[in-house]
Protein backbone atom coordinates (compact mmCIF):
# COMPACT_ATOMS: atom_id res chain seq x y z
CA UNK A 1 0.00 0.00 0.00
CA UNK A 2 1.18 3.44 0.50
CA UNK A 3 3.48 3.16 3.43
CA UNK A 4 5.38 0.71 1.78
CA UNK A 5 5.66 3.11 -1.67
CA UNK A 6 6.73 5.86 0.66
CA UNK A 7 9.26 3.65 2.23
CA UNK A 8 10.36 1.59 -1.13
CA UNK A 9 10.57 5.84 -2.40
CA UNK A 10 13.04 7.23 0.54
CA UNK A 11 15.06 3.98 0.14
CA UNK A 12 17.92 2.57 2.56
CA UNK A 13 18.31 5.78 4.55
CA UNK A 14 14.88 5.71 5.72
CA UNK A 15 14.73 2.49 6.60
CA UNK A 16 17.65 2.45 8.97
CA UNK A 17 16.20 5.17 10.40
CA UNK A 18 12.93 3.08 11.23
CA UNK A 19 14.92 0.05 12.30
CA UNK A 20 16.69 2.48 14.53
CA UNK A 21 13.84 3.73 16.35
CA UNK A 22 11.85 0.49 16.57
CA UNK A 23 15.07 -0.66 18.55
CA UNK A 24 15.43 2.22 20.72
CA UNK A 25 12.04 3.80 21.56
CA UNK A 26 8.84 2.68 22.83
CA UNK A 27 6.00 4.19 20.23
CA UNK A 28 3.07 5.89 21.82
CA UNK A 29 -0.49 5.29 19.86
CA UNK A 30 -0.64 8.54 17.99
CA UNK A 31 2.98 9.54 17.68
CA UNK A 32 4.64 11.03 14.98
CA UNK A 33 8.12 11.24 14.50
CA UNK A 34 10.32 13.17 11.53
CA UNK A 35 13.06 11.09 9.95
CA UNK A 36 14.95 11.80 7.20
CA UNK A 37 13.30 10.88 4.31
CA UNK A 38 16.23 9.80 1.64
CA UNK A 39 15.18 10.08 -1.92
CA UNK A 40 11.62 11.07 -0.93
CA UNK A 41 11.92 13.92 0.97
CA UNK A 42 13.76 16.22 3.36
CA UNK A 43 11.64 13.93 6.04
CA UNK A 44 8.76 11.21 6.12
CA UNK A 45 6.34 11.34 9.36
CA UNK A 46 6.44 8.09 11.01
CA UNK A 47 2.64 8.09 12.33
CA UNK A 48 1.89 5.15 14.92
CA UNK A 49 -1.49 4.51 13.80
CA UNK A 50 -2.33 0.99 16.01
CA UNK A 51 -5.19 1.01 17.67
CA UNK A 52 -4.78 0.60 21.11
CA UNK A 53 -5.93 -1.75 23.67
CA UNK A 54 -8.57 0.33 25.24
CA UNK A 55 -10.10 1.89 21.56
CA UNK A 56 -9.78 -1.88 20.07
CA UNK A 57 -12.10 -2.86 23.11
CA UNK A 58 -14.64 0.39 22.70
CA UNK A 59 -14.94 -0.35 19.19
CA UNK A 60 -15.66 -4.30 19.65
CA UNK A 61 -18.33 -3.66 22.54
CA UNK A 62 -21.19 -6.41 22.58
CA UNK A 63 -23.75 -4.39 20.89
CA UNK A 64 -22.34 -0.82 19.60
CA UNK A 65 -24.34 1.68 18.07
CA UNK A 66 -23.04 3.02 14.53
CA UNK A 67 -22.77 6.69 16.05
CA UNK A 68 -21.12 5.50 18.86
CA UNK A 69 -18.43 3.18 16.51
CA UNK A 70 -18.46 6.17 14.04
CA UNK A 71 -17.32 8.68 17.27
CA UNK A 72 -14.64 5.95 18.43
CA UNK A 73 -13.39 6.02 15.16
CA UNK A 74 -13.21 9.90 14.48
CA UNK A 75 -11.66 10.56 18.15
CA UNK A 76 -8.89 8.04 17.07
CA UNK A 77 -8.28 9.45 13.70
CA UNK A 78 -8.38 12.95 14.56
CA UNK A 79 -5.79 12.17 17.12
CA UNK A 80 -3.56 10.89 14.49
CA UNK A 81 -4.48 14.06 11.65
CA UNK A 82 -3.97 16.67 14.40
CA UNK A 83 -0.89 14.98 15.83
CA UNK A 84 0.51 14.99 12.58
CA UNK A 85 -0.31 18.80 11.14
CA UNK A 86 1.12 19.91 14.85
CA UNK A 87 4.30 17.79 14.25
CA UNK A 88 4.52 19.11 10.89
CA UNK A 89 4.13 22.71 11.70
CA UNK A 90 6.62 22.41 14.71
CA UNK A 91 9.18 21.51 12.52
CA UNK A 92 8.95 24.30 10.59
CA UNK A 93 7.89 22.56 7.41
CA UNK A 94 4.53 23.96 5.91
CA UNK A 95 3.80 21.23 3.01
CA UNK A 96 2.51 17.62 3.52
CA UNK A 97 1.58 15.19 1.40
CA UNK A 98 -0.62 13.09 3.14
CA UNK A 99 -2.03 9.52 2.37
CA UNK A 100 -5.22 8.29 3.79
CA UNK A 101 -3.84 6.85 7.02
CA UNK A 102 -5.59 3.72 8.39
CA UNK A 103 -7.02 2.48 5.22
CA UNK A 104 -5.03 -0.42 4.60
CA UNK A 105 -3.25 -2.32 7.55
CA UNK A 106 -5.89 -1.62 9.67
CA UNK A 107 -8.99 -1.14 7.65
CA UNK A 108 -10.63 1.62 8.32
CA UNK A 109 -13.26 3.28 6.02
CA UNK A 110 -11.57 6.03 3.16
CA UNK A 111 -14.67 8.19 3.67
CA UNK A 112 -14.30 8.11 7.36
CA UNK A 113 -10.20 8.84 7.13
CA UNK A 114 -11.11 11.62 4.55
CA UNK A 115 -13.82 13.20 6.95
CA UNK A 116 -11.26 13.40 9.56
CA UNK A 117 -8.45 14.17 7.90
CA UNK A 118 -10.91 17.09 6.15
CA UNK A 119 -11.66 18.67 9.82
CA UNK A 120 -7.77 18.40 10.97
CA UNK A 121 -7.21 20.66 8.30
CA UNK A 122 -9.87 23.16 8.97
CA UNK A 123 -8.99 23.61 12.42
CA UNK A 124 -5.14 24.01 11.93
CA UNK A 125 -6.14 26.43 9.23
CA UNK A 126 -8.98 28.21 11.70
CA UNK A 127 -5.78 28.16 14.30
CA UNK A 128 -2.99 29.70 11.84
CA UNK A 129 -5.13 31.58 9.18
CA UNK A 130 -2.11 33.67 7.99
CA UNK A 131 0.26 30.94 8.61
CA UNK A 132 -1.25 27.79 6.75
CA UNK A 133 -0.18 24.54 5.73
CA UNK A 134 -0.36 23.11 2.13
CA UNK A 135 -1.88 19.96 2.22
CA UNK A 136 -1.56 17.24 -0.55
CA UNK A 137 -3.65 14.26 -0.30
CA UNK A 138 -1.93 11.34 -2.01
CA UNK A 139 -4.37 8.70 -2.40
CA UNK A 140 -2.33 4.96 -3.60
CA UNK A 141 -6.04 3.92 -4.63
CA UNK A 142 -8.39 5.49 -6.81
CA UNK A 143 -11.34 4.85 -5.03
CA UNK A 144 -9.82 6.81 -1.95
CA UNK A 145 -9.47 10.08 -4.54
CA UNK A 146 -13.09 9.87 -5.50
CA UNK A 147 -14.22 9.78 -1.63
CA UNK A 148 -11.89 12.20 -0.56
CA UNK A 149 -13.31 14.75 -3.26
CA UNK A 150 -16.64 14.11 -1.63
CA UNK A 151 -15.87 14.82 1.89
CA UNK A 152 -13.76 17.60 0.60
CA UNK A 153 -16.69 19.37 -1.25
CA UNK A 154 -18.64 18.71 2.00
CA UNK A 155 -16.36 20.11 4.26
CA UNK A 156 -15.74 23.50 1.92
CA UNK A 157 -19.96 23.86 1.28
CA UNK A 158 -19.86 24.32 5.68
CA UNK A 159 -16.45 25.94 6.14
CA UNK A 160 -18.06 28.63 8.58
CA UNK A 161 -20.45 25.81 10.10
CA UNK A 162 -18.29 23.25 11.22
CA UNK A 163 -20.45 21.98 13.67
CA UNK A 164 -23.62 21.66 11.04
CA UNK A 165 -21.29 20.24 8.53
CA UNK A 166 -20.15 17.42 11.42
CA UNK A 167 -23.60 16.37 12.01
CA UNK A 168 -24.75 16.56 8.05
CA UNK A 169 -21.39 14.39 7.39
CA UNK A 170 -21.73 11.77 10.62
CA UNK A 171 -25.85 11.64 9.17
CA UNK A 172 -24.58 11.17 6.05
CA UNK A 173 -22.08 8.03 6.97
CA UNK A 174 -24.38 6.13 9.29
CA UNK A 175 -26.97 6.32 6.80
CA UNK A 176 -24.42 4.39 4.60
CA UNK A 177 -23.19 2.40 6.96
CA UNK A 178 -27.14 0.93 7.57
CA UNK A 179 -27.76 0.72 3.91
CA UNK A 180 -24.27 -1.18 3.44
CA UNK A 181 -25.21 -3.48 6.34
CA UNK A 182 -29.03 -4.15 5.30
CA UNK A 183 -28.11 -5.05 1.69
């Protein structure tokens, strides 16, 4: 998937620099560290995105309710984004490029990374409005694009109404997620 074309990309240097870490550091859920990113880039993020014990166990309850999975999910991916654009911004750098993080190993939804990923930006841009990021989204399937643009155009229609565009969005995905489910 994409972490290993950004990793086949950088080549040797950021590899050793993985192997490194993974050796020397215990790796918080949510943590994002800069390494040098070899052919790639100046630097990769290295963004821990396993779920951890105690969001694994919220999002397996007995009997969940899609809002309440849908919540779980967004609180643990909007860790992750907002880690990320902080990271990115204390380093001084103020371009990412951005995959949908989550969608492969660990399977979560592309609409649901986009949606997130969507209101990290917003609110670092709401935060820094004369000091903004550029944000590429690189999406390694073209599926991921096509629901990205979605959310996107969703999240730009309520720019001044994030809360309304939150609840119109979450409406939006459970509604899928019951018609997916039922048929």
């Amino acid at each position: 998937g994409a972490q290993g074309a950004v990793r086949r990309a950088a080549g040797p240097e950021l590899e050793a620099s993985i192997a490194d870490l993974l050796r020397n550091v215990p790796l918080p859920v949510c943590e994002v560290i800069l390494l040098p990113g070899g052919n790639l880039a100046k630097q990769v993020a290295l963004v821990v995105t396993e779920l951890s014990d105690s969001l694994r166990e919220e999002l397996m309850q007995s009997d969940p309710t899609p809002r309440a999975q849908l919540g779980c999910m967004l609180r643990f991916l909007d860790c992750i984004h907002d880690t990320l654009l902080s990271k990115v911004r204390e380093s001084g750098h103020r371009s990412l490029a951005l995959p949908t993080l989550c969608t492969g190993g660990i399977g979560l939804p592309p609409h649901i990374v986009a949606l997130s990923a969507l209101r990290a930006v917003h609110r670092d841009f709401c935060a820094h409005p004369t000091d903004t990021l550029e944000v590429r989204f690189c999406c390694f399937e073209n599926e991921h694009r096509q629901v990205l643009q979605q959310v996107h155009d969703g999240v730009v229609d309520y720019f001044f109404m994030p809360d309304e565009r939150d609840e119109l969005l979450t409406s939006a995905l459970l509604c899928d997620h019951v018609q997916n489910r039922d048929s």
